[in-house]
C-alpha atoms as a PDB file:
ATOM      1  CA  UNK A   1     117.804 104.221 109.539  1.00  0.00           C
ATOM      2  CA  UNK A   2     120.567 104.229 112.118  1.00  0.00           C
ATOM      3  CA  UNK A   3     120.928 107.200 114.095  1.00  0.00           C
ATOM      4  CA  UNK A   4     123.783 109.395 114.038  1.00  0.00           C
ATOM      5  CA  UNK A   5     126.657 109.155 117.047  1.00  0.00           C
ATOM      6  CA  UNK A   6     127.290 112.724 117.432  1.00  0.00           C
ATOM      7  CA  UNK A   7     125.589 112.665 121.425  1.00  0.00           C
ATOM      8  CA  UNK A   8     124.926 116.270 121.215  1.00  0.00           C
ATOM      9  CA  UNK A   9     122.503 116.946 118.412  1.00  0.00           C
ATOM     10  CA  UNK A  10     119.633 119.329 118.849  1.00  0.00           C
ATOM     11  CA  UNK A  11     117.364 116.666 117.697  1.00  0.00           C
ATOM     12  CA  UNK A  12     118.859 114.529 120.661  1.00  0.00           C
ATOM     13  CA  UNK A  13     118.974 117.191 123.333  1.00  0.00           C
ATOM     14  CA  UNK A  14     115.646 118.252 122.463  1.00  0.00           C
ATOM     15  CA  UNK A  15     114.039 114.797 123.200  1.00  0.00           C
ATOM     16  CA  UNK A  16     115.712 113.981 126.819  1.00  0.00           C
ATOM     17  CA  UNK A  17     114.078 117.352 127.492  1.00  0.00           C
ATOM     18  CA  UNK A  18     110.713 116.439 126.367  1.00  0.00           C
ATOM     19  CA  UNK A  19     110.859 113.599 128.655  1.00  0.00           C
ATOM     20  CA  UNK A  20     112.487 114.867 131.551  1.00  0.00           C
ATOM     21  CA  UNK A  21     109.430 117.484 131.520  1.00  0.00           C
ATOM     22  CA  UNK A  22     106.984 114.360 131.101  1.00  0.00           C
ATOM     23  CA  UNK A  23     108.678 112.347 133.963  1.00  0.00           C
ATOM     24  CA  UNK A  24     108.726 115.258 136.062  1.00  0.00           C
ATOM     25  CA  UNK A  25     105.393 116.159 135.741  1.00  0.00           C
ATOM     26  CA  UNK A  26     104.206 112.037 135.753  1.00  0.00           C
ATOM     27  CA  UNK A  27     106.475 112.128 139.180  1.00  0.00           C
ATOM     28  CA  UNK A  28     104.907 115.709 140.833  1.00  0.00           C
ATOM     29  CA  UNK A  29     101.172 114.132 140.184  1.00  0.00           C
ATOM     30  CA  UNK A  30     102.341 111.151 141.443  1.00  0.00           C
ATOM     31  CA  UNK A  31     103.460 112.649 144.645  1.00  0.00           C
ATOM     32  CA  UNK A  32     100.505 115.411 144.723  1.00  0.00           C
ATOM     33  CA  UNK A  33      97.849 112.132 144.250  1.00  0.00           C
ATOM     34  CA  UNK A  34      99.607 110.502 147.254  1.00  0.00           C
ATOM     35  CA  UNK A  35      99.360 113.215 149.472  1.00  0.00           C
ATOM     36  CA  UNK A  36      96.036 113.421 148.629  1.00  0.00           C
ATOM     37  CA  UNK A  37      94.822 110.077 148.911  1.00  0.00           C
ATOM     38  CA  UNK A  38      93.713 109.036 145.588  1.00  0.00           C
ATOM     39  CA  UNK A  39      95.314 106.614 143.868  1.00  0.00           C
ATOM     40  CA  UNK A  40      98.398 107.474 142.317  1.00  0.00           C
ATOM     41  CA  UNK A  41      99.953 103.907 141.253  1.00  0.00           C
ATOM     42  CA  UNK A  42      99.422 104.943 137.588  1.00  0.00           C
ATOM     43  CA  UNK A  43     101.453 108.147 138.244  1.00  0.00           C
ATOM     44  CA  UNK A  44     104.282 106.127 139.485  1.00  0.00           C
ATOM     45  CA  UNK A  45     103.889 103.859 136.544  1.00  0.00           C
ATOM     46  CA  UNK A  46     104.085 106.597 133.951  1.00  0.00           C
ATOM     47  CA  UNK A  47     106.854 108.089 135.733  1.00  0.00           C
ATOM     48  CA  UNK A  48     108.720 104.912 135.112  1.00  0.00           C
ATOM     49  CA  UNK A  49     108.031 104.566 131.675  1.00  0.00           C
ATOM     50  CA  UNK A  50     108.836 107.955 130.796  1.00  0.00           C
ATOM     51  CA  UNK A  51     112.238 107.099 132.126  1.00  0.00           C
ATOM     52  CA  UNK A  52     112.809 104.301 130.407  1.00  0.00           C
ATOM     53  CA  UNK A  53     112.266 106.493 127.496  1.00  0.00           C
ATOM     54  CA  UNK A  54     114.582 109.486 128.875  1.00  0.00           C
ATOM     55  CA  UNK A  55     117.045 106.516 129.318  1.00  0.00           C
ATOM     56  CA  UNK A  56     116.881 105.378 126.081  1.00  0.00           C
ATOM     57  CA  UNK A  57     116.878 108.288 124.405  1.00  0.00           C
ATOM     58  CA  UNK A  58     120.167 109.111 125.995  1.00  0.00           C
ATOM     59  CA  UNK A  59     122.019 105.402 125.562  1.00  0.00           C
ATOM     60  CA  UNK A  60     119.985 104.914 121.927  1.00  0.00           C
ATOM     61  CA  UNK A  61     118.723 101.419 122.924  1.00  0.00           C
ATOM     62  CA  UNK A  62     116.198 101.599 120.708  1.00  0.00           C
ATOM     63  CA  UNK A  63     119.010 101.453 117.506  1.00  0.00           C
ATOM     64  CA  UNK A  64     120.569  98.789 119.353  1.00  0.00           C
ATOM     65  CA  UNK A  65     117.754  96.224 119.059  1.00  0.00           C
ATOM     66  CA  UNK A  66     117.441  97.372 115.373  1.00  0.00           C
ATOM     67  CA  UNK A  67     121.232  97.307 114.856  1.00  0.00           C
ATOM     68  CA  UNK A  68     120.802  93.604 116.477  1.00  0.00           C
ATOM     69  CA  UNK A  69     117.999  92.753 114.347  1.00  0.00           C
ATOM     70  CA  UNK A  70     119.319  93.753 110.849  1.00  0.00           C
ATOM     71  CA  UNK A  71     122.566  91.735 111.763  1.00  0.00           C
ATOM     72  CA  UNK A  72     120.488  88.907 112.568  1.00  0.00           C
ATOM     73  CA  UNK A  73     118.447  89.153 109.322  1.00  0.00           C
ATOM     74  CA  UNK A  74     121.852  89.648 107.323  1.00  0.00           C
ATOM     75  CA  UNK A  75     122.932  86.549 108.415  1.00  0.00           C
ATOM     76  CA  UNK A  76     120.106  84.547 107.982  1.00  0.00           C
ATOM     77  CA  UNK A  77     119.822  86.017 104.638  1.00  0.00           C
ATOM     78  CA  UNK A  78     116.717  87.294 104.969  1.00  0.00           C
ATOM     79  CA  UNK A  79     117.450  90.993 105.228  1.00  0.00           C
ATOM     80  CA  UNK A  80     115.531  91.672 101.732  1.00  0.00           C
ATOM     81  CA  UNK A  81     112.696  89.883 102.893  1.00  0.00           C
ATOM     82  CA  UNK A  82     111.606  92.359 105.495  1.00  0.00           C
ATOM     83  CA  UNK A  83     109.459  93.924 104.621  1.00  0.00           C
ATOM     84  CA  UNK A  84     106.756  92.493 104.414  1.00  0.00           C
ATOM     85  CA  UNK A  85     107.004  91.285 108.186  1.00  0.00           C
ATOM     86  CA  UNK A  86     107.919  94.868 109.156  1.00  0.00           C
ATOM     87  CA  UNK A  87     104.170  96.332 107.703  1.00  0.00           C
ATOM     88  CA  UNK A  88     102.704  93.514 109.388  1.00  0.00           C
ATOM     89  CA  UNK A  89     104.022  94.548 112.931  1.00  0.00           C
ATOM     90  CA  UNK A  90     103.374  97.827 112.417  1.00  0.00           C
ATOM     91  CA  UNK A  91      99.755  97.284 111.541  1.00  0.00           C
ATOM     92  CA  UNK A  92      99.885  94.848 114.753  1.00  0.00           C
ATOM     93  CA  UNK A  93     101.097  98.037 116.423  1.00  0.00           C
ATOM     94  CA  UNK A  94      98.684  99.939 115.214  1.00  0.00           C
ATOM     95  CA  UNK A  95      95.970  97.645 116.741  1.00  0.00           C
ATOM     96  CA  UNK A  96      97.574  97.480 119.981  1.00  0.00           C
ATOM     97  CA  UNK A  97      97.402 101.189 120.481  1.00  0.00           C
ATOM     98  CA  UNK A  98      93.799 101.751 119.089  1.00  0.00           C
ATOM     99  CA  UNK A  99      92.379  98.798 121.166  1.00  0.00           C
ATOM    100  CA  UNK A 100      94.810 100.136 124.309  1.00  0.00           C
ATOM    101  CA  UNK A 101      93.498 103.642 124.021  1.00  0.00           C
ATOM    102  CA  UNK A 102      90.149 102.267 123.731  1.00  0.00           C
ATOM    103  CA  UNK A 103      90.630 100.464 126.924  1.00  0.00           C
ATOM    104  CA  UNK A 104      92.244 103.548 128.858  1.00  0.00           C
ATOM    105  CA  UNK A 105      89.483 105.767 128.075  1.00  0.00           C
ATOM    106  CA  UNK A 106      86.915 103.032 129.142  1.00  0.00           C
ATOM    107  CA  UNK A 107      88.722 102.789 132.585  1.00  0.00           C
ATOM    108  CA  UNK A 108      89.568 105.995 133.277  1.00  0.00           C
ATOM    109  CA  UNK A 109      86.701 107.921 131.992  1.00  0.00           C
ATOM    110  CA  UNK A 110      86.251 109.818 135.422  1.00  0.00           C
ATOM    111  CA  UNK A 111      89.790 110.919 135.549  1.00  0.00           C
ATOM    112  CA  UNK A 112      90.356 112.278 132.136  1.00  0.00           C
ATOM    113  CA  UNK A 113      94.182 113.548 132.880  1.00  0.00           C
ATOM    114  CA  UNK A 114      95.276 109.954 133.583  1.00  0.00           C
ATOM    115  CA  UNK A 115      93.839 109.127 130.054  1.00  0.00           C
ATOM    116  CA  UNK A 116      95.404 111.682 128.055  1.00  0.00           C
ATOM    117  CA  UNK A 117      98.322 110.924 130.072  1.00  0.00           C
ATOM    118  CA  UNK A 118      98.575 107.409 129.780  1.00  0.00           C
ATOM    119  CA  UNK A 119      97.538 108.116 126.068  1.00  0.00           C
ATOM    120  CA  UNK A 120     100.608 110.081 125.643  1.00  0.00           C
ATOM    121  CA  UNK A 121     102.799 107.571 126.957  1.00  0.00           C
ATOM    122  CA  UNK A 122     101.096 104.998 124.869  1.00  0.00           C
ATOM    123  CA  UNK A 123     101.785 106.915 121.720  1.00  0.00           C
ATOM    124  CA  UNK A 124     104.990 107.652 123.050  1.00  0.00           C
ATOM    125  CA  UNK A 125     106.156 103.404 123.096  1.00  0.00           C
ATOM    126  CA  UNK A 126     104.458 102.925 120.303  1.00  0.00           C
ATOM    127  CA  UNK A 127     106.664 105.386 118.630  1.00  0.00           C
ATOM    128  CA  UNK A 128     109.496 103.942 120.310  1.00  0.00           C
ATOM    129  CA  UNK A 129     108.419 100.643 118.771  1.00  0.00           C
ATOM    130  CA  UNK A 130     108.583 101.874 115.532  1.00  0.00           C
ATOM    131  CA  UNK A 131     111.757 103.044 115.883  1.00  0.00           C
ATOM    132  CA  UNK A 132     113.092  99.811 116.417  1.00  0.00           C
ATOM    133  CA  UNK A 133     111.072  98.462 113.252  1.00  0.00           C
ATOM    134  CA  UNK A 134     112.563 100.670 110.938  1.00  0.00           C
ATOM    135  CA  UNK A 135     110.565 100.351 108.199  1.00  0.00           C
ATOM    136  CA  UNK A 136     111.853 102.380 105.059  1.00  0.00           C
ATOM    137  CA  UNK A 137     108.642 104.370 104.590  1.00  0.00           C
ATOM    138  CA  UNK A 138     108.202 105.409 107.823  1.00  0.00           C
ATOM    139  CA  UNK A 139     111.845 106.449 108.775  1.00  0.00           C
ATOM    140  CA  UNK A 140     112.130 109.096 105.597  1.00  0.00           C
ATOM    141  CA  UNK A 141     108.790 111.127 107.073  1.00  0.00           C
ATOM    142  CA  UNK A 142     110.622 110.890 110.684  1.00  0.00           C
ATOM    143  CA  UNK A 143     114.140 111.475 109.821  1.00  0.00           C
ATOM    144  CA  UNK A 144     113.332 114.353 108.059  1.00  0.00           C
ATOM    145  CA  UNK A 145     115.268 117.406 109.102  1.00  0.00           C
ATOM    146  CA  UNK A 146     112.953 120.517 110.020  1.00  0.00           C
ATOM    147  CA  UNK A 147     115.415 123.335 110.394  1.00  0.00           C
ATOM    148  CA  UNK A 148     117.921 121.764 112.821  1.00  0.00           C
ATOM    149  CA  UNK A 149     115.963 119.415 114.623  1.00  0.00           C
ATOM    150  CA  UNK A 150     114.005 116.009 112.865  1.00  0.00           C
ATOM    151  CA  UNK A 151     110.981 115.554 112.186  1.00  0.00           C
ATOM    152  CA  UNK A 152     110.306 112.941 114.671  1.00  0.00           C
ATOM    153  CA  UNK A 153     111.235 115.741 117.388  1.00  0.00           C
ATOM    154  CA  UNK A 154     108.342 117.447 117.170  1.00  0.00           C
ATOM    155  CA  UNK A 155     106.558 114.048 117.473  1.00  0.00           C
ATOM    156  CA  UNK A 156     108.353 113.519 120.718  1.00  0.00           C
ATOM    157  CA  UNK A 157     107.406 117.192 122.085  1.00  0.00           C
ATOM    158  CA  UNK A 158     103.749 116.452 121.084  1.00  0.00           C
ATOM    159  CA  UNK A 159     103.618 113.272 123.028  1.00  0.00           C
ATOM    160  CA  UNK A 160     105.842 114.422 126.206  1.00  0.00           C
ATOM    161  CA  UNK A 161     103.402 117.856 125.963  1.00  0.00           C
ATOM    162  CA  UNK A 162     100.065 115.504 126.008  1.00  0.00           C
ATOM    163  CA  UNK A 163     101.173 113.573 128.823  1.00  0.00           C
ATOM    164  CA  UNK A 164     102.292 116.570 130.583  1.00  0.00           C
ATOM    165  CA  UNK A 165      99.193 118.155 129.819  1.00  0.00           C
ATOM    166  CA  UNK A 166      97.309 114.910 131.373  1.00  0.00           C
ATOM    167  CA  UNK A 167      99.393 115.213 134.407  1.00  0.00           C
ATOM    168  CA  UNK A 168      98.481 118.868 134.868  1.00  0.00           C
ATOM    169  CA  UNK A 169      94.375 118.448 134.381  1.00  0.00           C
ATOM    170  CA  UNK A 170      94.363 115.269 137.046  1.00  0.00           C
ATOM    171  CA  UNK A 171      96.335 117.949 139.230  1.00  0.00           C
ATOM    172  CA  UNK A 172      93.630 120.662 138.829  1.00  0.00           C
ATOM    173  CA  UNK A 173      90.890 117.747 139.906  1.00  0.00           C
ATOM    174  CA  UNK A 174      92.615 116.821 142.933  1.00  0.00           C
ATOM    175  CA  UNK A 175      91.490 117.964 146.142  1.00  0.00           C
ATOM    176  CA  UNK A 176      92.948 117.638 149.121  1.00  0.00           C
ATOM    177  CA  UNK A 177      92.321 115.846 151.932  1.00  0.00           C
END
């Protein structure tokens, strides 16, 4: 599915908030961790990421690769033959984020907030990944509209509120030097 170009949709507007909130509070913790003197590289890292994804949200890069993709396949001829390929990376990116989670949690079990934030942000590329995949089945439970706003919107709230949420428990754990 190929997003629409009208910039100022409610479904559109809705997401760069959700992650401006989750880069803001990524960037505060990182800032607060500094101060602080813990370690608060993966702070700065999540702060990053969730502007790549405020960034694309904003310049849709994510329909460019697809838009690049299907033209490629069209060409090749092998645009009805995608299918199959397209299950078979999501189930790959399915993996990826079970056995990534998995290895978060492992690492960070004494900070719990970095976990559920860098869980968050996992969810949130893996999403992002999707998007670019496309596949049929997935995009009509996304695309949906709920009222105004799609369906994938409240996905995007859920994720930006978990890592926000992550961000704000590592806060409360903090102490100060």
């Amino acid at each position: 599915m190929v997003a629409s170009y009208e910039w100022f949709s409610p479904t559109r507007i809705t997401g760069l908030t959700a992650y401006t909130c989750a880069m803001v509070a990524c960037a505060v913790e990182s800032v607060k961790c500094r101060r602080a003197g813990v370690p608060f590289r993966v702070f700065t890292i999540l702060t990053g990421i969730q502007f790549v994804l405020l960034l694309d949200m904003a310049f849709d890069w994510r329909w460019k690769i697809h838009e690049f993709w299907m033209r490629e396949a069209l060409d090749l001829k092998l645009y009805d033959q995608r299918r199959p390929p397209q299950l078979l990376a999501l189930a790959a990116l399915g993996l990826i984020l079970v056995l990534g989670c998995v290895l978060v949690w492992r690492q960070f079990r004494q900070r719990p907030g970095v976990s559920l934030a860098l869980t968050g942000s996992l969810f949130s590329v893996e999403l992002w990944c999707c998007e670019c995949l496309s596949y049929h089945f997935v995009d009509v439970v996304l695309y949906r509209t709920v009222g105004k706003l799609m369906a994938i919107t409240l996905v995007w709230i859920g994720l930006a509120a978990v890592t926000c949420l992550g961000a704000w428990i590592d806060g409360r754990e903090i102490k100060p030097i």
